[in-house]
Each structure stands twice: as structure tokens, then as C-alpha cells.
PDB file of N, CA and C in Angstrom:
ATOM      1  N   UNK A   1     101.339 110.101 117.204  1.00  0.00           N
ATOM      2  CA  UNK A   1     100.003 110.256 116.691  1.00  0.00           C
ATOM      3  C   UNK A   1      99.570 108.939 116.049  1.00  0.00           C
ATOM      4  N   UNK A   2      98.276 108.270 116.551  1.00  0.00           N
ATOM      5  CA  UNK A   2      98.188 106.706 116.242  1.00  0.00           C
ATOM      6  C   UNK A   2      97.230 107.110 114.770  1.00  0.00           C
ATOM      7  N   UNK A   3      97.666 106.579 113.399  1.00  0.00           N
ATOM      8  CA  UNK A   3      97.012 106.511 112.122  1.00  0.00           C
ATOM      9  C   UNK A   3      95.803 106.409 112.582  1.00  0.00           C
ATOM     10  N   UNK A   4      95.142 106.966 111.022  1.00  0.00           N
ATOM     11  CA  UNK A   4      93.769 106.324 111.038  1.00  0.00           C
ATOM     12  C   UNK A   4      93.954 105.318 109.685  1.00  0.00           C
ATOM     13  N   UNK A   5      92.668 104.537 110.231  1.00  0.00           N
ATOM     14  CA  UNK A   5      92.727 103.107 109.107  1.00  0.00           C
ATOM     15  C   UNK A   5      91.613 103.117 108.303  1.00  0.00           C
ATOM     16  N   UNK A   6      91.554 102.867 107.243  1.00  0.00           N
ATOM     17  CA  UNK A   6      90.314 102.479 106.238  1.00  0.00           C
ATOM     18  C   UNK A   6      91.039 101.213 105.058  1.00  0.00           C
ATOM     19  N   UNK A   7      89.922 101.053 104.346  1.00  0.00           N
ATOM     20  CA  UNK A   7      89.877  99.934 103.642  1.00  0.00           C
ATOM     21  C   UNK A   7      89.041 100.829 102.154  1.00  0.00           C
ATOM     22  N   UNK A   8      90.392 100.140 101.021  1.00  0.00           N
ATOM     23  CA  UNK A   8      90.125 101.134  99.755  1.00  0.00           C
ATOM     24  C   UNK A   8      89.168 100.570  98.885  1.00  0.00           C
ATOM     25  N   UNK A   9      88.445  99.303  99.436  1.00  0.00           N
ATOM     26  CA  UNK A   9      87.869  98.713  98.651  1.00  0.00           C
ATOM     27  C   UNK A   9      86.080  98.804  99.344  1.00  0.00           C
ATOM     28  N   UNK A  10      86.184  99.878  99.875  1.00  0.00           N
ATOM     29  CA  UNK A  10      84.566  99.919 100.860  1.00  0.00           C
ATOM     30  C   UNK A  10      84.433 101.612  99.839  1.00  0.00           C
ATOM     31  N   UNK A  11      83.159 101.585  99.614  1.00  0.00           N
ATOM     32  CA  UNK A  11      82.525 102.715  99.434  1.00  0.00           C
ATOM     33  C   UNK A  11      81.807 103.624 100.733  1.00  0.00           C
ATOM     34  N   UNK A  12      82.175 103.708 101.698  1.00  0.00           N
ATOM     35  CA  UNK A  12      81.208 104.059 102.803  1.00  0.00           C
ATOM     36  C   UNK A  12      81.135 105.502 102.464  1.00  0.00           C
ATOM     37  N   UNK A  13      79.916 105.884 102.941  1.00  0.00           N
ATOM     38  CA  UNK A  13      79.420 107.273 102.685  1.00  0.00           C
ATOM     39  C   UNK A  13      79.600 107.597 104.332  1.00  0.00           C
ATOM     40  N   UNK A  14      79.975 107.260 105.346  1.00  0.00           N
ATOM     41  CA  UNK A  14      80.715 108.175 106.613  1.00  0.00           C
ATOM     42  C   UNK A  14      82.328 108.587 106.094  1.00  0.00           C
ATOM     43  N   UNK A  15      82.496 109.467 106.758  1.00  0.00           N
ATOM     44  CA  UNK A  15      84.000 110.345 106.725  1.00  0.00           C
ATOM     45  C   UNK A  15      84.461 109.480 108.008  1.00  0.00           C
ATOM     46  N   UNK A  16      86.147 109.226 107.526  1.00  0.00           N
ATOM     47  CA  UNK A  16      86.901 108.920 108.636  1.00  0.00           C
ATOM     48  C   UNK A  16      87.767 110.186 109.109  1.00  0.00           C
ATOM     49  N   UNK A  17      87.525 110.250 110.525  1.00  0.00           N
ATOM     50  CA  UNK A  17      88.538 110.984 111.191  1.00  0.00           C
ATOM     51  C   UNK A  17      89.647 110.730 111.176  1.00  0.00           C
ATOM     52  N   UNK A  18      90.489 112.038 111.011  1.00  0.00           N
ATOM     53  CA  UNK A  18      92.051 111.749 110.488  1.00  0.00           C
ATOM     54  C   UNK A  18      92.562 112.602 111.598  1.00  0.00           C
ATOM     55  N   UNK A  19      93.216 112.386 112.625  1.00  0.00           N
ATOM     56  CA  UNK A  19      93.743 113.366 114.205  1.00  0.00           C
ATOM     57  C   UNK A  19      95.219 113.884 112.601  1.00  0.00           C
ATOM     58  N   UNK A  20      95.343 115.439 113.079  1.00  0.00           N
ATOM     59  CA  UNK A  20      96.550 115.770 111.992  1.00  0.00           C
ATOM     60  C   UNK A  20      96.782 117.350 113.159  1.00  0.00           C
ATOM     61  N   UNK A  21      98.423 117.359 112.411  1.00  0.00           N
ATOM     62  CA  UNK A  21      98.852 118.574 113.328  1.00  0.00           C
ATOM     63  C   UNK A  21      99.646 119.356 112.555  1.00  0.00           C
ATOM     64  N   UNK A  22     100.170 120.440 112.414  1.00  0.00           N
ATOM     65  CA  UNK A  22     100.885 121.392 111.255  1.00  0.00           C
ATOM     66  C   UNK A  22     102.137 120.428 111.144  1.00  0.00           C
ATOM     67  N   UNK A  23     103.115 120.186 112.311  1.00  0.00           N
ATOM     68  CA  UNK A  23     104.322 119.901 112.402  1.00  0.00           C
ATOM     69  C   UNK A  23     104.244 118.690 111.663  1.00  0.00           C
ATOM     70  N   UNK A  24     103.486 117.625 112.077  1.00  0.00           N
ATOM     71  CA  UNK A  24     103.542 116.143 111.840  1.00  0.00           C
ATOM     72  C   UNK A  24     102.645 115.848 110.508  1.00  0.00           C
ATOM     73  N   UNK A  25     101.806 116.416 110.384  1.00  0.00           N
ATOM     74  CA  UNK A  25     100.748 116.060 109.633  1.00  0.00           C
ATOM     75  C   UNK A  25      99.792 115.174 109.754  1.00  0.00           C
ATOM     76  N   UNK A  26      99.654 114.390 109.125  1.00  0.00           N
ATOM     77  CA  UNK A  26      98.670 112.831 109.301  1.00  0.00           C
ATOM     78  C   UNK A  26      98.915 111.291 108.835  1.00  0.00           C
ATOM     79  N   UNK A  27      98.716 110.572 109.515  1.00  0.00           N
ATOM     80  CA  UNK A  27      99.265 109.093 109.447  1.00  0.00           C
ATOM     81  C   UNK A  27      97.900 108.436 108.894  1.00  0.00           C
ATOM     82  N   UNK A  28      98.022 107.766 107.901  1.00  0.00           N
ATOM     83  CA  UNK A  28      96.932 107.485 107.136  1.00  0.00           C
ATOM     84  C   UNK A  28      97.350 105.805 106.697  1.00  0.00           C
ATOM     85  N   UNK A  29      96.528 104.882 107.044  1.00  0.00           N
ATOM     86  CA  UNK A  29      96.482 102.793 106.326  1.00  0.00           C
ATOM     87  C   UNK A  29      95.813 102.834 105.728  1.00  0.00           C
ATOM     88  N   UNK A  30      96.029 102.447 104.573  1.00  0.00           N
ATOM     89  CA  UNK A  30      94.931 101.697 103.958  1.00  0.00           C
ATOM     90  C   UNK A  30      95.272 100.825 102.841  1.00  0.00           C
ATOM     91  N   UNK A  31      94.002  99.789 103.531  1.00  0.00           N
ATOM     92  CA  UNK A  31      94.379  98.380 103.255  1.00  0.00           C
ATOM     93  C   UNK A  31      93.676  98.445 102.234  1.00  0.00           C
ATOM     94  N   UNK A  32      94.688  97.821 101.151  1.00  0.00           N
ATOM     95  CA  UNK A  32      94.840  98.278  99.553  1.00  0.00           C
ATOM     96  C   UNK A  32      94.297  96.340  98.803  1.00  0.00           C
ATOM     97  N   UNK A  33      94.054  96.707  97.814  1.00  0.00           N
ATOM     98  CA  UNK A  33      94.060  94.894  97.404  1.00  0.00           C
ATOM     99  C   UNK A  33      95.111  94.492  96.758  1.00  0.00           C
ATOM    100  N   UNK A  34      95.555  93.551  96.308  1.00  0.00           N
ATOM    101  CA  UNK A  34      96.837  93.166  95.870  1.00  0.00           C
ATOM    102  C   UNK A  34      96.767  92.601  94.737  1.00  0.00           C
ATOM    103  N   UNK A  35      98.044  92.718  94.200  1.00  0.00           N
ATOM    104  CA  UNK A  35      98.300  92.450  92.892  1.00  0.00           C
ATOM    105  C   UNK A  35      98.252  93.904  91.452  1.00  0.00           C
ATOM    106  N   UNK A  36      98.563  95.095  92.052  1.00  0.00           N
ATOM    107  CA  UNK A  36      99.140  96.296  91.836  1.00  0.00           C
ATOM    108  C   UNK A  36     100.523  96.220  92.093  1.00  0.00           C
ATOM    109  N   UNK A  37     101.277  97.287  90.880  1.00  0.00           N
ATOM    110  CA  UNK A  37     102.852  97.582  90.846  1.00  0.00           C
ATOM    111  C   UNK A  37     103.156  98.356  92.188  1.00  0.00           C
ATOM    112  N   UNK A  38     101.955  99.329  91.503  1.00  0.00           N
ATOM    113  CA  UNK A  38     101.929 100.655  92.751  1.00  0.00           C
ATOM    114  C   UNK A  38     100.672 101.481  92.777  1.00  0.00           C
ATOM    115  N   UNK A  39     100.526 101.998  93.606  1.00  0.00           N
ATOM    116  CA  UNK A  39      99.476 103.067  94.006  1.00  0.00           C
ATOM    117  C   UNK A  39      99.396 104.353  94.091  1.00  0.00           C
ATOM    118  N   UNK A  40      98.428 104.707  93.662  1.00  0.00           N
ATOM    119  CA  UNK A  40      98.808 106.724  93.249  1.00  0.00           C
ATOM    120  C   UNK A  40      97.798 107.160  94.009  1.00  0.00           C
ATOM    121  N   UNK A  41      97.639 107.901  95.244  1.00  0.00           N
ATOM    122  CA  UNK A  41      97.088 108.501  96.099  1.00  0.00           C
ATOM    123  C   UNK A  41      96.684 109.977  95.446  1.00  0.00           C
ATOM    124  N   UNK A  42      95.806 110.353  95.773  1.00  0.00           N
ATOM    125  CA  UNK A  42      95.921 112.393  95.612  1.00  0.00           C
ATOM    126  C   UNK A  42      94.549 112.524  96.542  1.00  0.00           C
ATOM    127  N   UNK A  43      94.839 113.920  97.510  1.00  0.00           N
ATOM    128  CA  UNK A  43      94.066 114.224  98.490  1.00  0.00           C
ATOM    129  C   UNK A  43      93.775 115.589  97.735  1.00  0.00           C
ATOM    130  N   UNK A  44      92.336 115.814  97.986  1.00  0.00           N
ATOM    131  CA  UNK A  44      91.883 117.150  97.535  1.00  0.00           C
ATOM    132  C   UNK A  44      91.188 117.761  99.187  1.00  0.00           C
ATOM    133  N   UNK A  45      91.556 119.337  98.664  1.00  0.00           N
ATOM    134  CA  UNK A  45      91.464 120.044  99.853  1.00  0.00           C
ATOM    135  C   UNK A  45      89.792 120.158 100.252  1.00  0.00           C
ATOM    136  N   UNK A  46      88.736 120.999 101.057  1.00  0.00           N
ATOM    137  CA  UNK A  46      87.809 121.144 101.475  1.00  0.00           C
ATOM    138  C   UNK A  46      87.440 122.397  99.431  1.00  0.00           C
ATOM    139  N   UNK A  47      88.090 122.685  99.687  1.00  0.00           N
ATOM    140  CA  UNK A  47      87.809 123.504  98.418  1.00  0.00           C
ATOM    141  C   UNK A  47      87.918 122.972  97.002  1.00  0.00           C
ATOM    142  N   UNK A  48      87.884 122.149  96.925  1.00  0.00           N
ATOM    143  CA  UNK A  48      87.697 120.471  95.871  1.00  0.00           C
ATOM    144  C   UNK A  48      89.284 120.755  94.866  1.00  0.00           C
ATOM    145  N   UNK A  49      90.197 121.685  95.301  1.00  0.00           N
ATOM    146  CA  UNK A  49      91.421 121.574  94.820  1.00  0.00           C
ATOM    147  C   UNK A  49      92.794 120.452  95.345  1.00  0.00           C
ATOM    148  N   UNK A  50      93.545 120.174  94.523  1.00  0.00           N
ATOM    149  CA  UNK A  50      94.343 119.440  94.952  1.00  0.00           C
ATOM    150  C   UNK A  50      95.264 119.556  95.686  1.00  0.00           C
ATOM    151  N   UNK A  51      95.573 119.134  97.215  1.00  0.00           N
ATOM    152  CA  UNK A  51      96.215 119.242  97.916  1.00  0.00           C
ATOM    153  C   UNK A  51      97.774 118.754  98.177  1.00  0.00           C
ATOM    154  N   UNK A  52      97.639 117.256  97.633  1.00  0.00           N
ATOM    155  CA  UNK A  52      98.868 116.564  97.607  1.00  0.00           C
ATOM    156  C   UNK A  52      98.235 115.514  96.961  1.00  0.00           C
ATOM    157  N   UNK A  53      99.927 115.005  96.536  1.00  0.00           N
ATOM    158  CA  UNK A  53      99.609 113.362  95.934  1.00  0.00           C
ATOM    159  C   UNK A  53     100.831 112.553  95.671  1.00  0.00           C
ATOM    160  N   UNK A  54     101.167 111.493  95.961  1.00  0.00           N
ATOM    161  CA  UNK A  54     102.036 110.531  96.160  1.00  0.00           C
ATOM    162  C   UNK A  54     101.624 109.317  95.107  1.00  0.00           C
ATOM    163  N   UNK A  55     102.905 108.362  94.903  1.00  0.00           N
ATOM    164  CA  UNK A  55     102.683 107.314  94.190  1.00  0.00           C
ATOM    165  C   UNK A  55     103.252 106.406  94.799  1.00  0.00           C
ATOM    166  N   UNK A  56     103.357 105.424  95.226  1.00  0.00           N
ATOM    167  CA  UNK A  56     103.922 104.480  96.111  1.00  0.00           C
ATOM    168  C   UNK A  56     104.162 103.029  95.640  1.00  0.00           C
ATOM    169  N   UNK A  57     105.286 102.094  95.965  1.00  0.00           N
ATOM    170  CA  UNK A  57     105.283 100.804  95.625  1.00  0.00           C
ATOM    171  C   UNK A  57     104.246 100.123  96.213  1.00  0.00           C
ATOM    172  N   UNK A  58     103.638  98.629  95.513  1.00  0.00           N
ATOM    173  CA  UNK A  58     103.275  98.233  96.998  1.00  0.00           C
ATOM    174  C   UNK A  58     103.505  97.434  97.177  1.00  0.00           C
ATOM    175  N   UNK A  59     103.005  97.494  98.652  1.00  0.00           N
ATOM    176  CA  UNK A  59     103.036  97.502  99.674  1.00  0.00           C
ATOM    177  C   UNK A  59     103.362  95.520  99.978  1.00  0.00           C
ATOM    178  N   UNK A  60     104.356  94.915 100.380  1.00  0.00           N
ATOM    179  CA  UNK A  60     104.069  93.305 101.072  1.00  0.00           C
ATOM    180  C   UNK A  60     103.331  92.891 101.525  1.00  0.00           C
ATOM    181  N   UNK A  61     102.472  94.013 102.719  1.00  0.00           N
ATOM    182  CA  UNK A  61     101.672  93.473 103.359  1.00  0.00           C
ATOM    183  C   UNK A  61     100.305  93.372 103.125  1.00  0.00           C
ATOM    184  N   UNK A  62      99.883  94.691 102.067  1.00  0.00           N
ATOM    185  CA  UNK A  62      98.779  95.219 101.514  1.00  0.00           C
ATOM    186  C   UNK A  62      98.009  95.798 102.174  1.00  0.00           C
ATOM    187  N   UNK A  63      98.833  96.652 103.199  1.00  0.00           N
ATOM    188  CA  UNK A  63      98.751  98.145 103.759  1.00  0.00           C
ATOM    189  C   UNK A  63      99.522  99.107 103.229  1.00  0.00           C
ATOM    190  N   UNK A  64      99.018 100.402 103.044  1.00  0.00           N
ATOM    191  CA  UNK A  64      99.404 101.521 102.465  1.00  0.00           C
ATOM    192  C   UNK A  64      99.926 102.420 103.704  1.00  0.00           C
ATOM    193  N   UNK A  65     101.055 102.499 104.149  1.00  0.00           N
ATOM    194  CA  UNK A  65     101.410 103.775 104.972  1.00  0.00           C
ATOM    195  C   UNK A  65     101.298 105.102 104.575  1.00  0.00           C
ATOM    196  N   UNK A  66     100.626 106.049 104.512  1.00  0.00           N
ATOM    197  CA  UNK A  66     100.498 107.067 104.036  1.00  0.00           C
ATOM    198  C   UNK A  66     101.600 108.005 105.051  1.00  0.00           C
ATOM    199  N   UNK A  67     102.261 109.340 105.108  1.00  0.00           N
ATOM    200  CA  UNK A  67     102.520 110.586 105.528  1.00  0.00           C
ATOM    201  C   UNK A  67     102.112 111.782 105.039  1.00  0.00           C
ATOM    202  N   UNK A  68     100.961 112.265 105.544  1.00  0.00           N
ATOM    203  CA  UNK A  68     100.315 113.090 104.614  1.00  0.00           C
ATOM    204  C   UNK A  68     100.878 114.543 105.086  1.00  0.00           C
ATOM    205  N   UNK A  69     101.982 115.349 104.660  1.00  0.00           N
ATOM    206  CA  UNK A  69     102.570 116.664 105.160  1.00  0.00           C
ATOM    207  C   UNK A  69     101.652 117.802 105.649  1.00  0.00           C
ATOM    208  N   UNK A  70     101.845 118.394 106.862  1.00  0.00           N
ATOM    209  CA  UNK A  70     101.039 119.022 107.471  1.00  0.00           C
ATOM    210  C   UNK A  70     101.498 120.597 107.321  1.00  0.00           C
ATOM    211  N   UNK A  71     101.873 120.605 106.111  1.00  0.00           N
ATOM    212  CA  UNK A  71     102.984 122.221 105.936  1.00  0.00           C
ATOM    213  C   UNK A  71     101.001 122.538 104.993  1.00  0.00           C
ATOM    214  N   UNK A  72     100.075 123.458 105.420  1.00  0.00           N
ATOM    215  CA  UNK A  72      98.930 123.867 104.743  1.00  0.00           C
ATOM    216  C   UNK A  72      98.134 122.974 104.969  1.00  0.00           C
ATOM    217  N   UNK A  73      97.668 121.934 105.889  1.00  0.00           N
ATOM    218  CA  UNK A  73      96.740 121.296 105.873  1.00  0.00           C
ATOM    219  C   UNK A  73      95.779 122.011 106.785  1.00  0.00           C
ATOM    220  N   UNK A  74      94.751 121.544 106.517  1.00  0.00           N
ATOM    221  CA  UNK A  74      93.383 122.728 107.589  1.00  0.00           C
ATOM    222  C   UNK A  74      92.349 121.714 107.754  1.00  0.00           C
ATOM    223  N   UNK A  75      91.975 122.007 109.226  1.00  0.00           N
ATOM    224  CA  UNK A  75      90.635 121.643 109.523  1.00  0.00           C
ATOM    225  C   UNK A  75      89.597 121.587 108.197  1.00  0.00           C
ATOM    226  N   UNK A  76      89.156 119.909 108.514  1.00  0.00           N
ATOM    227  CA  UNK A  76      87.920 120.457 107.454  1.00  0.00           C
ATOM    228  C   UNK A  76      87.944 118.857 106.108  1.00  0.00           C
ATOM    229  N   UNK A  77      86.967 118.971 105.360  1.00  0.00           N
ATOM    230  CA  UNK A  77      87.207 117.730 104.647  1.00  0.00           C
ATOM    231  C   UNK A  77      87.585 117.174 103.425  1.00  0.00           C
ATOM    232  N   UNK A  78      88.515 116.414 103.349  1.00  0.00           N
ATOM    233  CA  UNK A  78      89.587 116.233 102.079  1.00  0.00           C
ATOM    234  C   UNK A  78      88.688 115.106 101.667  1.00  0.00           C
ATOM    235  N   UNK A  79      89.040 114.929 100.199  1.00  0.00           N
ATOM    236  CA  UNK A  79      89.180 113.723  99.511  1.00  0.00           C
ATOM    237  C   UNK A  79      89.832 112.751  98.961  1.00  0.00           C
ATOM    238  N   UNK A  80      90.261 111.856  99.212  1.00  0.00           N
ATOM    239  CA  UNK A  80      91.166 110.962  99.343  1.00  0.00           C
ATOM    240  C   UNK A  80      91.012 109.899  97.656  1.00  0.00           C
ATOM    241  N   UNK A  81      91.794 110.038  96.538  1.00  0.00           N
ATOM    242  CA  UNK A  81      91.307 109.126  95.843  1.00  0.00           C
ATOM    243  C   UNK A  81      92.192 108.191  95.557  1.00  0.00           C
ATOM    244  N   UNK A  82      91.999 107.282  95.203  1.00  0.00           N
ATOM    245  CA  UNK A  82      93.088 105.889  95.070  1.00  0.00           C
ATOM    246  C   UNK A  82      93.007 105.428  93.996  1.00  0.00           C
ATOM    247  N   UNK A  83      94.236 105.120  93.001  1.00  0.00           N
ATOM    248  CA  UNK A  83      94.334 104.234  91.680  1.00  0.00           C
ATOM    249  C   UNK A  83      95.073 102.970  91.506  1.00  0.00           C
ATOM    250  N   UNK A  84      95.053 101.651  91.642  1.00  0.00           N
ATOM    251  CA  UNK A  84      96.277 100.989  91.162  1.00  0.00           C
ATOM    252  C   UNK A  84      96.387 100.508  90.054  1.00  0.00           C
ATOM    253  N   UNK A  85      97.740 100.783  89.757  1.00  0.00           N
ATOM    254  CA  UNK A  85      98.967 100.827  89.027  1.00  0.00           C
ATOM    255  C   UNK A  85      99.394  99.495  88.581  1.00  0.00           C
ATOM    256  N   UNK A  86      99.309  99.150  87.420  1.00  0.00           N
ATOM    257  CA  UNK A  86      99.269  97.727  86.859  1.00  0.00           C
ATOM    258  C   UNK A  86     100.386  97.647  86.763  1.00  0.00           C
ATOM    259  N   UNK A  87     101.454  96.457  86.306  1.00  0.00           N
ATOM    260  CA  UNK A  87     102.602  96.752  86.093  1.00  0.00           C
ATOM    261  C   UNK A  87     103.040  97.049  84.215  1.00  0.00           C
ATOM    262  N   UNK A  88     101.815  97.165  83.745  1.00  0.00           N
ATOM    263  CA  UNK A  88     101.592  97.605  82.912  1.00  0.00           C
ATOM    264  C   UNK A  88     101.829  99.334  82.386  1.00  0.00           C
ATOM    265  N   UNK A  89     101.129  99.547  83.883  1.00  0.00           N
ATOM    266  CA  UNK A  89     100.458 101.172  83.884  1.00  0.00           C
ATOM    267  C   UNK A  89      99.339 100.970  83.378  1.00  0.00           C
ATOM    268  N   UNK A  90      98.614 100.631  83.684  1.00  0.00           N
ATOM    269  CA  UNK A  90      96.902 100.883  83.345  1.00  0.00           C
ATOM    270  C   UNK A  90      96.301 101.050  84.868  1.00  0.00           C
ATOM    271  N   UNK A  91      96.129 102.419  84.896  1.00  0.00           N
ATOM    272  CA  UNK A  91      95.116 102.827  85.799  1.00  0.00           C
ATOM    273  C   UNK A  91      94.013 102.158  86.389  1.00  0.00           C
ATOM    274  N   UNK A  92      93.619 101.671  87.262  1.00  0.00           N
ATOM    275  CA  UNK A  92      91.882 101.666  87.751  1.00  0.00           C
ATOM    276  C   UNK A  92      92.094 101.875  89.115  1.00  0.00           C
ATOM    277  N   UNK A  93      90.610 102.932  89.112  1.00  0.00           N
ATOM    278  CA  UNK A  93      90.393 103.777  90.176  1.00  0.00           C
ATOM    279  C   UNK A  93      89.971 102.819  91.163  1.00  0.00           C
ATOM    280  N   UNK A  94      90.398 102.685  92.422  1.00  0.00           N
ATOM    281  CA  UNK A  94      90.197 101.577  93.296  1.00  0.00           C
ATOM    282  C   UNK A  94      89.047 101.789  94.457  1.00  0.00           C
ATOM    283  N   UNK A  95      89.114 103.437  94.641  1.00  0.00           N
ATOM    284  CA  UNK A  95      88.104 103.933  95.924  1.00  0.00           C
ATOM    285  C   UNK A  95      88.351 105.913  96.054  1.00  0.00           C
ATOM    286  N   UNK A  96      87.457 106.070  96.309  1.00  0.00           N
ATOM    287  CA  UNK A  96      87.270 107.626  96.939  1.00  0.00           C
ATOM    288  C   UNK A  96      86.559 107.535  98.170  1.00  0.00           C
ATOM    289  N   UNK A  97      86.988 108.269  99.060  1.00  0.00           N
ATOM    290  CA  UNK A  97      86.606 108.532 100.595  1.00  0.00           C
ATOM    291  C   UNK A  97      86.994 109.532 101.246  1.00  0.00           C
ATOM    292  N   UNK A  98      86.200 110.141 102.074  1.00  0.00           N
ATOM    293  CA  UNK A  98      85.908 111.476 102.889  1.00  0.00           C
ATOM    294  C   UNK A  98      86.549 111.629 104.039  1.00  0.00           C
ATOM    295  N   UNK A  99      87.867 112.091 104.549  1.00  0.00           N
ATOM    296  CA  UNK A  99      88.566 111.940 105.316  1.00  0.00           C
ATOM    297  C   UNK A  99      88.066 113.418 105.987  1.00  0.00           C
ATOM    298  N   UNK A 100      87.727 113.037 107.013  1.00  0.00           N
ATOM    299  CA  UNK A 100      87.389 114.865 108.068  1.00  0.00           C
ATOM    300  C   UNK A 100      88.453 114.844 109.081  1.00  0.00           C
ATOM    301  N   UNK A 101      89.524 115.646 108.812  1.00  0.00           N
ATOM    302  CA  UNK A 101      90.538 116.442 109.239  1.00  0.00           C
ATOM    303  C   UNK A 101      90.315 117.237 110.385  1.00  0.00           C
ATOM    304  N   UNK A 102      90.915 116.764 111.589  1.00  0.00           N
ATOM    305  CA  UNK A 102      90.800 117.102 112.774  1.00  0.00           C
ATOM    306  C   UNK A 102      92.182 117.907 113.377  1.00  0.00           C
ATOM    307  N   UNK A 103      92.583 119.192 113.465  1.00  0.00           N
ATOM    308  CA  UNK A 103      93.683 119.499 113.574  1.00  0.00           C
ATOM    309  C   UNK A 103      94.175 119.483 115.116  1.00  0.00           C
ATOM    310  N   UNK A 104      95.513 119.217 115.756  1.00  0.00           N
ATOM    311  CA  UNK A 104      95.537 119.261 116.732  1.00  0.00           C
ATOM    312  C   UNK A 104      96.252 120.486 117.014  1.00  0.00           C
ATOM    313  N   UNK A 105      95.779 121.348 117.991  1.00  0.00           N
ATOM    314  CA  UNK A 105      97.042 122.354 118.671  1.00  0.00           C
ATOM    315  C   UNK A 105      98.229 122.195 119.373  1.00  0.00           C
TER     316      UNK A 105
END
């Protein structure tokens, strides 16, 4: 299943299509800016509850590999929000974006 890609530093008001399947789930890039410890992801469901959320090193390249688990994921549109992680720990919110969830059979 080939990722989908976005960039955490664009505000776009289109939704990116995310191809996702129960077994596999969804393969998610995003090209993050640098000079963060780490990055704290959390996806909210179509029902504005929280679905999942990860914290991650980053990244060398300053791409984010996401695996987003497909155990309850559903057709339909999540929200994706992004923080990096100072090496401090001081939070700032980096981007929110509209990921529309395309399930495969």
C-alpha cells in the first residue's frame, strides 16, 4: 500500500486521501521541520474523538513515517494533529489536517 504524503507546515483546507485497510491500516509522510527532539501525532476519529496517537523521535531525514493501526479504523474523516517536541519539552503545535480515509476491501 503506497503512503500518502503531506507537509506539516501547509495549512491547506483540502483533505488528503489516505488508501487504509483493516489488516494493514495506513501509511502516512510527513515532512516535518527540523530541529524538534520528537513529534507527538494524535488522529481524531470522524466523531471528533480520539482515535490514536504516537510520539516519535525525529526523524534524520525530516520525514515522519507514520503506521496508523487499522484494528477500528472507518471510512470517513480523521484529524490529524501535530506537535514538536523541544528537547526541552515545550510543545508547539506545528499543523492540523483533514485526512479522508478511504477503506480498502
Amino acid at each position: 500500500m503506497a503512503p500518502s504524503s503531506l507537509h506539516a507546515d501547509t495549512r491547506g483546507s483540502e483533505a488528503i486521501t489516505v488508501q487504509a485497510d483493516r489488516k494493514q491500516g495506513a501509511a502516512v509522510l510527513i515532512v516535518v521541520p527540523l530541529g524538534y527532539a520528537s513529534y507527538e501525532v494524535a488522529l481524531e476519529n470522524p466523531q471528533g474523538k480520539r482515535f490514536w496517537h504516537t510520539t516519535v523521535a525525529a526523524p534524520d531525514s525530516g520525514t515522519l513515517s507514520l503506521a496508523i493501526p487499522g484494528a477500528g479504523l472507518q471510512q470517513g474523516s480523521y484529524t490529524l494533529d501535530l506537535a514538536g517536541i523541544s528537547p526541552q519539552g515545550a510543545h508547539t503545535e506545528l499543523g492540523r489536517r483533514v485526512l479522508d480515509v478511504h477503506m480498502n476491501d
